[in-house]
Structures are given as C-alpha cells and as structure tokens.
C-alpha atoms as a PDB file:
ATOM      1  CA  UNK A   1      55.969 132.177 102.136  1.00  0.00           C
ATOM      2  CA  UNK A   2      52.472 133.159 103.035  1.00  0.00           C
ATOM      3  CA  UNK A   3      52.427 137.063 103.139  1.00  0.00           C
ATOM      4  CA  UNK A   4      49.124 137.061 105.209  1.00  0.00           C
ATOM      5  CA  UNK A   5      50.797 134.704 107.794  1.00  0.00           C
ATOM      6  CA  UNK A   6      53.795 136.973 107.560  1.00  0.00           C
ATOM      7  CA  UNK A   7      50.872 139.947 108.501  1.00  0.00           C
ATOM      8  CA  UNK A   8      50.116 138.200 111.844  1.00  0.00           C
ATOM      9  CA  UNK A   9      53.492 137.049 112.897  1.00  0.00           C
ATOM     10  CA  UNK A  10      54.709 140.390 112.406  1.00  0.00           C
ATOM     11  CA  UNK A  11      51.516 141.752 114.545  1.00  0.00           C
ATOM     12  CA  UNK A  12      51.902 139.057 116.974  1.00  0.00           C
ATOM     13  CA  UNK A  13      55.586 139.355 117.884  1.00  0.00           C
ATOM     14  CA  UNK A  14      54.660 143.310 118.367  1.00  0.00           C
ATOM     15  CA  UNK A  15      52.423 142.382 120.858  1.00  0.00           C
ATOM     16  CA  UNK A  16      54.019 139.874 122.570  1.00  0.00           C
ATOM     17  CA  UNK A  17      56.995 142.707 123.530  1.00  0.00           C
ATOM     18  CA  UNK A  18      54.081 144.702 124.573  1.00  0.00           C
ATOM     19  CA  UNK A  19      52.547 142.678 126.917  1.00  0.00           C
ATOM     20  CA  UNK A  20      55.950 141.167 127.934  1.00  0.00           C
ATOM     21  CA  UNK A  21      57.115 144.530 128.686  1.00  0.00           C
ATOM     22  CA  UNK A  22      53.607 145.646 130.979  1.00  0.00           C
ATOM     23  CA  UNK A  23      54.071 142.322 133.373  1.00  0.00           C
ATOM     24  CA  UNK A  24      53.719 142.836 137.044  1.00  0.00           C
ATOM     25  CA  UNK A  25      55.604 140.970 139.605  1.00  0.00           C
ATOM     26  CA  UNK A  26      54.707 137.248 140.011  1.00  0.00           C
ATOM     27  CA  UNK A  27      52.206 136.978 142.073  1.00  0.00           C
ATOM     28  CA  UNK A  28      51.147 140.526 142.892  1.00  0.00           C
ATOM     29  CA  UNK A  29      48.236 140.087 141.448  1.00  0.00           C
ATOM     30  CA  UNK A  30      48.268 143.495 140.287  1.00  0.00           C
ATOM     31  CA  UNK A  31      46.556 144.819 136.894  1.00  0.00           C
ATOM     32  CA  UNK A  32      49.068 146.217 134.088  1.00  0.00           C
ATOM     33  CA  UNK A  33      48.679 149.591 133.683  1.00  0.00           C
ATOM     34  CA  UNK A  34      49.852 151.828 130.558  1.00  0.00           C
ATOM     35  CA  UNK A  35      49.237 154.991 129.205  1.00  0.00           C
ATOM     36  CA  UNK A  36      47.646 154.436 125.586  1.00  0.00           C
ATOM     37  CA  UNK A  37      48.877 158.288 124.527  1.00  0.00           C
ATOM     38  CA  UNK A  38      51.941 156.815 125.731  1.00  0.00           C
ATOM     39  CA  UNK A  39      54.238 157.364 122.180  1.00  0.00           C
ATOM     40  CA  UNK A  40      55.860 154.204 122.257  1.00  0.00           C
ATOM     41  CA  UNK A  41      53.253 152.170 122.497  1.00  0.00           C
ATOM     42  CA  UNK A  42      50.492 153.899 120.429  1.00  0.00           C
ATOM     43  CA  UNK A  43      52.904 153.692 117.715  1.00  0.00           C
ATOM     44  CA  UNK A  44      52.352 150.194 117.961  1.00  0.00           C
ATOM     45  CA  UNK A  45      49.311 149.547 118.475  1.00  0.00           C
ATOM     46  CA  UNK A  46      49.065 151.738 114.900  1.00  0.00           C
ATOM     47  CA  UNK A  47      51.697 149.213 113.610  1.00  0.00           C
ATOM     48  CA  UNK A  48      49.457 146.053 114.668  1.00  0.00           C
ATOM     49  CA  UNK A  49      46.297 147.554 113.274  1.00  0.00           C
ATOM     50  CA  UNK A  50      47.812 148.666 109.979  1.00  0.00           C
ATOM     51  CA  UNK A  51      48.691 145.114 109.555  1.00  0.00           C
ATOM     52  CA  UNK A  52      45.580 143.204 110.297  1.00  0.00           C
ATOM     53  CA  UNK A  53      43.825 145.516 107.615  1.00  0.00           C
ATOM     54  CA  UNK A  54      46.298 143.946 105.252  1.00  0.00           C
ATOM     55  CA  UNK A  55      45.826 140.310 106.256  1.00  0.00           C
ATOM     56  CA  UNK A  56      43.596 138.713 103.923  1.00  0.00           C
ATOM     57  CA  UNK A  57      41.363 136.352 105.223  1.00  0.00           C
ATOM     58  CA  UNK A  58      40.192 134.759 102.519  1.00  0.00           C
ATOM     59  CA  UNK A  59      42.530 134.815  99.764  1.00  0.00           C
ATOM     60  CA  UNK A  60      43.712 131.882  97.944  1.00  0.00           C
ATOM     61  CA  UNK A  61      46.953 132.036  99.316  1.00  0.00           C
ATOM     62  CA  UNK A  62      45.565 130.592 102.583  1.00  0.00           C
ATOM     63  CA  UNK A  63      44.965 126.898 102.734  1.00  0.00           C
ATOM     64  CA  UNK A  64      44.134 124.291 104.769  1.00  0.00           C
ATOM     65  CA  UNK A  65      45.759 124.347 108.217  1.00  0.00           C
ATOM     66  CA  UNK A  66      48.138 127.758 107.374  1.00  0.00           C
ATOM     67  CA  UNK A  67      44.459 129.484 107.075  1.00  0.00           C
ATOM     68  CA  UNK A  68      42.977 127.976 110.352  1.00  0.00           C
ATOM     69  CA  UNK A  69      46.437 129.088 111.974  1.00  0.00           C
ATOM     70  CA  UNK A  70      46.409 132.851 110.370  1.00  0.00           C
ATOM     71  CA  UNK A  71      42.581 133.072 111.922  1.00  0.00           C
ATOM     72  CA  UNK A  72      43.800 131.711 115.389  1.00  0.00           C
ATOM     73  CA  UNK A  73      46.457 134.371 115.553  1.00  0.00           C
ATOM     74  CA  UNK A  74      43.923 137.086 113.860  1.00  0.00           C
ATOM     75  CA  UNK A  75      41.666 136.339 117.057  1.00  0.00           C
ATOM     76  CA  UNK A  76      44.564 136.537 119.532  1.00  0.00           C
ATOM     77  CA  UNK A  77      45.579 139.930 118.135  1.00  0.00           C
ATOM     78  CA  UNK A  78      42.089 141.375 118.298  1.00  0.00           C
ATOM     79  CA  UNK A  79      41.605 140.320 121.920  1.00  0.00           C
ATOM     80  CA  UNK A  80      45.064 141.581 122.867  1.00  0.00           C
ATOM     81  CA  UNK A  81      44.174 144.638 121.545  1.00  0.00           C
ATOM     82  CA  UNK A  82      40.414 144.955 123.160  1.00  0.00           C
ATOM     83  CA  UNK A  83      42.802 145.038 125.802  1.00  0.00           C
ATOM     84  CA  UNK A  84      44.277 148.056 125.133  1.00  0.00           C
ATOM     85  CA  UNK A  85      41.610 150.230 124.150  1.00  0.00           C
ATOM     86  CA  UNK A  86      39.827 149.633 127.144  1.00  0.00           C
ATOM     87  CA  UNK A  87      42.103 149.800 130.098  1.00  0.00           C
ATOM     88  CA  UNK A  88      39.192 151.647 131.868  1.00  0.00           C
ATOM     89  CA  UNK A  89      38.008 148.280 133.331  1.00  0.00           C
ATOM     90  CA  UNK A  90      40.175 146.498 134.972  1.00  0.00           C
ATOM     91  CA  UNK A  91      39.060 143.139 134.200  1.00  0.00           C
ATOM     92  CA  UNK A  92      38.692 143.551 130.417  1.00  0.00           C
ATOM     93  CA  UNK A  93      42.697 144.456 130.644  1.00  0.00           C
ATOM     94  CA  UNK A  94      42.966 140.985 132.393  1.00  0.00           C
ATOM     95  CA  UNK A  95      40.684 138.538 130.458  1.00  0.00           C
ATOM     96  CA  UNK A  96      41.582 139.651 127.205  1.00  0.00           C
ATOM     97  CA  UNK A  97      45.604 139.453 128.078  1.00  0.00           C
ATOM     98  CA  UNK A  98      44.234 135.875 129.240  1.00  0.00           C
ATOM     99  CA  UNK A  99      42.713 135.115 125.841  1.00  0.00           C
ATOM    100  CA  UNK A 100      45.750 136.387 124.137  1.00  0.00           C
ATOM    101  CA  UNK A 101      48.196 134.575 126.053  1.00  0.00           C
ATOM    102  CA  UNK A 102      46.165 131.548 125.810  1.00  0.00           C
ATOM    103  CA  UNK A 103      46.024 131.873 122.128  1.00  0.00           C
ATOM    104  CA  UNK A 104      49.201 131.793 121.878  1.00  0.00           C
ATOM    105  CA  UNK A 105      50.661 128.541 123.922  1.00  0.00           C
ATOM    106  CA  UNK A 106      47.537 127.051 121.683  1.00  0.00           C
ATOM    107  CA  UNK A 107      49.524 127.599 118.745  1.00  0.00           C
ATOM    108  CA  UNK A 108      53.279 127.498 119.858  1.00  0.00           C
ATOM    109  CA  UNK A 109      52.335 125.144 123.365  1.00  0.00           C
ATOM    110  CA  UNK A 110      52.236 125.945 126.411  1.00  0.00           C
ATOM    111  CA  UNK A 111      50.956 125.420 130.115  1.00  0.00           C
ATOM    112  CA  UNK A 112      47.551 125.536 129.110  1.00  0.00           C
ATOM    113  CA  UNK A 113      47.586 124.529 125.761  1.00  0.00           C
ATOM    114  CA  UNK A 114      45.138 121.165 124.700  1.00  0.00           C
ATOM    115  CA  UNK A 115      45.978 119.126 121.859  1.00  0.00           C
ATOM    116  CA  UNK A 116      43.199 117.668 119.878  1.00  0.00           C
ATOM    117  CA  UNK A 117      41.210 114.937 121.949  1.00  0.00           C
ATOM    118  CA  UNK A 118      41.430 117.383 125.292  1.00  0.00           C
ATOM    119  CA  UNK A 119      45.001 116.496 126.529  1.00  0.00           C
ATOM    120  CA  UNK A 120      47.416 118.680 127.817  1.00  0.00           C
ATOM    121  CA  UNK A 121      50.910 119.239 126.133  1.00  0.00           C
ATOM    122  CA  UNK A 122      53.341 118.435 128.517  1.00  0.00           C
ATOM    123  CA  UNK A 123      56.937 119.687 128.947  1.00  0.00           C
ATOM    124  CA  UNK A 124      55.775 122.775 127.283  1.00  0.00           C
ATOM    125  CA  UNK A 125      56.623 126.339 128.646  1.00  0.00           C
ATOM    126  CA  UNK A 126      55.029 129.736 128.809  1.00  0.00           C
ATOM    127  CA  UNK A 127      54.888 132.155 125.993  1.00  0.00           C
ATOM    128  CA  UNK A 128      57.427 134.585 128.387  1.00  0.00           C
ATOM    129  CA  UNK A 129      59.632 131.753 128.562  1.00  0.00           C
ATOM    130  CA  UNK A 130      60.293 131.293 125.244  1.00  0.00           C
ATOM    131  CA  UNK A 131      60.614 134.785 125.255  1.00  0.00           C
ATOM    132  CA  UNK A 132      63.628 135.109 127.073  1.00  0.00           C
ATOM    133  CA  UNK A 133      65.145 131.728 125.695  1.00  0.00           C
ATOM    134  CA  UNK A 134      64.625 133.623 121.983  1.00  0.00           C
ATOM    135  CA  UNK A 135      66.530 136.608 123.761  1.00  0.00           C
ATOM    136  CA  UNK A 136      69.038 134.750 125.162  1.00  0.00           C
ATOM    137  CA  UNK A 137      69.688 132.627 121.895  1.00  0.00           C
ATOM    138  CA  UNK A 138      70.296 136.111 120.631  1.00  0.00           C
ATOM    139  CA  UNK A 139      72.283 137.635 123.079  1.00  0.00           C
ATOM    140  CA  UNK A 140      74.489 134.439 123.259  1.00  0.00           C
ATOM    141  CA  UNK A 141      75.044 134.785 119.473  1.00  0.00           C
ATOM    142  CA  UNK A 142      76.029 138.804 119.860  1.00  0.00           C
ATOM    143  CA  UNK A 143      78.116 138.573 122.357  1.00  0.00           C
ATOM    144  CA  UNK A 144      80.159 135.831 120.821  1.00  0.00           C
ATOM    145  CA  UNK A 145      80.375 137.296 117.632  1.00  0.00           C
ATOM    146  CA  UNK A 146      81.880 140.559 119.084  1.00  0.00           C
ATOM    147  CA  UNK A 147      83.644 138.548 121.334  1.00  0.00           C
ATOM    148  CA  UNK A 148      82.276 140.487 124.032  1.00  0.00           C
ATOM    149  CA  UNK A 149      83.267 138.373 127.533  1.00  0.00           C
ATOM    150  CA  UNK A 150      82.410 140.677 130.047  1.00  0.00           C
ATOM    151  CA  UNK A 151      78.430 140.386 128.479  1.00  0.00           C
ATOM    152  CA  UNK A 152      78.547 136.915 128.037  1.00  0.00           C
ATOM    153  CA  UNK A 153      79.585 136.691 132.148  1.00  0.00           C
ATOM    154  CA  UNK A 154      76.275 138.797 132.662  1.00  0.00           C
ATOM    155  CA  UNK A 155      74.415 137.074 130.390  1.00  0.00           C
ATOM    156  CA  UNK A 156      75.305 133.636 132.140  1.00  0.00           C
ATOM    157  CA  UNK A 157      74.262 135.416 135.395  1.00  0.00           C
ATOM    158  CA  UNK A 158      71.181 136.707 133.980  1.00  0.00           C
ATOM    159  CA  UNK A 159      70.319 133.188 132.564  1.00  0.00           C
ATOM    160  CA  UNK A 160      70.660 131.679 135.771  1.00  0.00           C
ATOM    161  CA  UNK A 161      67.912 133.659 137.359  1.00  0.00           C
ATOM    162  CA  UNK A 162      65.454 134.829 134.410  1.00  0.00           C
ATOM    163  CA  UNK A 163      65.269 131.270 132.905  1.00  0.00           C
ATOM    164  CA  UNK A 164      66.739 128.877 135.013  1.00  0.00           C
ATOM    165  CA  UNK A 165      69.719 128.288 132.898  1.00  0.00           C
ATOM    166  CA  UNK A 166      72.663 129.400 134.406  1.00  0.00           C
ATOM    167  CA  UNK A 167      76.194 127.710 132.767  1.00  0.00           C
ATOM    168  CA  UNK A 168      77.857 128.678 130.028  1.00  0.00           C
ATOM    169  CA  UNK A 169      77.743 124.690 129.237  1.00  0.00           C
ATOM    170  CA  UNK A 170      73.679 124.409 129.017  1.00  0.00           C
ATOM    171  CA  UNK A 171      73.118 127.657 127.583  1.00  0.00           C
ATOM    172  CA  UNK A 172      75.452 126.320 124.435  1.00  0.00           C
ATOM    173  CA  UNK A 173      73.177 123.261 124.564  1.00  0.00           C
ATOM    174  CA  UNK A 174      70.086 125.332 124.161  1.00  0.00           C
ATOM    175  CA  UNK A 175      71.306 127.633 121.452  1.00  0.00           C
ATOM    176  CA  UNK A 176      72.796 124.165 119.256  1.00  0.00           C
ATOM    177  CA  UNK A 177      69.198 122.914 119.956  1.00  0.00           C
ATOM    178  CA  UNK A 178      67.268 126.149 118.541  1.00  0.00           C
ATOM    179  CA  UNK A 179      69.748 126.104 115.826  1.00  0.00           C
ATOM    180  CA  UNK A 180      69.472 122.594 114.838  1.00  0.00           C
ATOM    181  CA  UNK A 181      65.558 123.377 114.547  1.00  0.00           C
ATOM    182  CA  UNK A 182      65.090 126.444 113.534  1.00  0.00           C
ATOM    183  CA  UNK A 183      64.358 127.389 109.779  1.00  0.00           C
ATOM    184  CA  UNK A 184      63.727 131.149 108.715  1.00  0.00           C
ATOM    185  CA  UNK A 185      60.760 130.135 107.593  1.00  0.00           C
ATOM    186  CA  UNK A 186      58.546 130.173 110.679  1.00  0.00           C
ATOM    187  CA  UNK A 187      55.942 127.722 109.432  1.00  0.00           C
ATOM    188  CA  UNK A 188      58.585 124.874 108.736  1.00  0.00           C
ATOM    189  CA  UNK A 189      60.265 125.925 111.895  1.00  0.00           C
ATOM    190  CA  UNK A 190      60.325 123.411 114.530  1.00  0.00           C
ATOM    191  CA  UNK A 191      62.119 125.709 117.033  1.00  0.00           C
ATOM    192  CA  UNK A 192      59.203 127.610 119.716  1.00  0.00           C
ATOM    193  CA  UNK A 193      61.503 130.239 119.902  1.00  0.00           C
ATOM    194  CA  UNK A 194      61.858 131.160 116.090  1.00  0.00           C
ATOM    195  CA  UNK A 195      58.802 133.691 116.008  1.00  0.00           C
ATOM    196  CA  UNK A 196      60.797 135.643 118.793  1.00  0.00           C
ATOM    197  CA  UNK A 197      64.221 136.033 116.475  1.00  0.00           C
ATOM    198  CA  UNK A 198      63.711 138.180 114.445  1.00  0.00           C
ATOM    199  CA  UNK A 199      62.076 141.028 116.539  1.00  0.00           C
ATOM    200  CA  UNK A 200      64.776 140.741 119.299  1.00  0.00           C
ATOM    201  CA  UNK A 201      67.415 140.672 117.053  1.00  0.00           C
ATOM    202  CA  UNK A 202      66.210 144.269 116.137  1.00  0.00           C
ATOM    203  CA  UNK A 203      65.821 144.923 119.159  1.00  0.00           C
ATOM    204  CA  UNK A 204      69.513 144.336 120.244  1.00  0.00           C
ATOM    205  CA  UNK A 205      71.564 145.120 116.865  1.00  0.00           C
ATOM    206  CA  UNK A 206      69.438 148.359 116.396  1.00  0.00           C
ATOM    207  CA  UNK A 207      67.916 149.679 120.199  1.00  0.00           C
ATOM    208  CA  UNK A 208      70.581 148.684 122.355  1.00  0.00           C
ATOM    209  CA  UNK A 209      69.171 145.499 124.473  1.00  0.00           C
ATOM    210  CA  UNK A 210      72.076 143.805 125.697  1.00  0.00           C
ATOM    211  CA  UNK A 211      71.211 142.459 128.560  1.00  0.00           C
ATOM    212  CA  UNK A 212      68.367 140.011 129.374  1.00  0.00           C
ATOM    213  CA  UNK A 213      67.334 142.038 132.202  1.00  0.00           C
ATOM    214  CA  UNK A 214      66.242 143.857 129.311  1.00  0.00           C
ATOM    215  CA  UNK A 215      63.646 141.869 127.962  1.00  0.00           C
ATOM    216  CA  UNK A 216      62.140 141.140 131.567  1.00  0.00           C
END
C-alpha cells in the first residue's frame, strides 16, 4: 500500500465530513459559514495540513497512474482548504468548495465528472451521496450486529428520505453490492463508497453517530 496515497485519503475523507457537515439547505443558495477558531474544526484543518507535509510527491513509491491520482487529490485538498482560510469572501468559500467537490466526482465519478475524450459518466452520483450510502452501509452493519431493531426501523426510515432507499429489502441489496466490491485496499477497491468506511465507522463505533440524520 502506497503510504503517500494513504496521506491524501486520510486528508480527503477529513474534509469531505467537513464540508458535508457545513451544507446549506438545497437550494438556498446560501454560503456555508464556520467559525475557523471553532475547536472542532481547526483541529482538523491541523490534521489535513500535518498530512499533506508528509505526502511525498515525488518519491519512488509513486508511479504511473497512483502518482497522477495522489496529485489530483493533493490539488483538491489545497483548494478545499483555500476555502477555509479565507471565509472573508464569500465567493472564494464557494468556488473553491466547487473545485474540491469537482475534484472529487473526477476521481470517484460523479455528476460532473468527464472521462477521457470529454464524455460524461453516467449513472454516477454525487460525492454526498456516496456519503450517506458509506454511512448507511455502516449503520446497516451496526445495527445488525448488535441486533439493534428499533435502529434498524429508523435507519430504514432515514434511508427512505436521505438517499432514496427506503426497504429493508434494497438497502440489503446495496450493502451485498458494496460488499461484493469492496477491498480494504482503496486503490483495488471497486466500491465508490470504500474511501467513506473507514472514517464513519469511527465515527459511529467511537463518537456516537447512529443515526443517518447524523451524517446529513
């Protein structure tokens, strides 16, 4: 496993939370706003920066498409956080969440991510999408192991309105599907919503999320 690419994945999914956590109602138009003395968060954005000064760009570790990858992500962290240290102007917040977000459905696909040649990926959802599919794979998985019913009743609930998913039936489906794909390894993955495990499993076994409301 590349420990560089481990660097950025670790920054990345730190960020991701962030941002995920600072969005506005659809369609309010509004501009996130967040206090950077705020504790929570400048502990990490000192997290994310601590790891991009390890990442090493150029070492021989990196090859071939893994190094064009770990620079794609490097980029989308730096913009993401040009977003945070300067939440002064309004529209710097905005493009560089932009830049981030469209970083990020470059790598992993998305609504308005090209493949090579200029075409659009189709079928493909948004970043927060897979988001809260990661957290419900999670949630689905906790609740069944502790054989929790009443959660897994509000989780189906939940499901139904945060991702559109809403029987106990498909949500099964969607779980065997990630866990058919996924690999702990996150570069042989072929699951979108592996890069989200590991951080929401935290997350729930160690901070208390239990519900998807949540991660919303």
């Amino acid at each position: 496993m590349n420990s560089n690419l481990d660097k950025v994945n670790e920054a990345g999914v730190l960020l991701i939370r962030l941002v995920h956590s600072l969005r506005t109602d659809e369609g309010g138009g509004a501009t996130p706003r967040i206090k950077i003395s705020d504790k929570a968060t400048s502990a990490i954005l000192v997290k994310v920066r601590h790891l991009l000064r390890e990442v090493e760009i150029n070492s021989a570790e990196n090859s071939g498409l893994e190094r064009s990858v770990i620079l794609h992500k490097y980029a989308a962290i730096q913009a993401a956080l040009a977003s945070f240290e300067e939440m002064q102007y309004a529209q710097s917040v905005e493009t560089n969440l932009k830049i981030f977000r469209n970083h990020v459905e470059a790598i992993h696909g998305g609504p308005t991510a090209p493949e090579f040649g200029g075409k659009r990926i189709g079928n493909k959802l948004s970043p927060e999408d897979y988001y809260l599919r990661a957290a419900t794979v999670v949630l689905w998985q906790h609740h069944r192991k502790h054989k929790d019913e009443d959660a897994l009743k509000q989780l189906v609930s939940d499901a139904r309105t945060l991702i559109r998913v809403g029987t106990r039936e498909k949500i099964a489906k969607m779980v065997d599907n990630h866990d058919q794909a996924h690999n702990i390894d996150i570069s042989e993955s072929k699951s979108p919503l592996s890069v989200h495990i590991a951080g929401i499993i935290d997350l729930v076994e160690n901070h208390g999320w239990r519900r998807l409301r949540d991660f919303a």
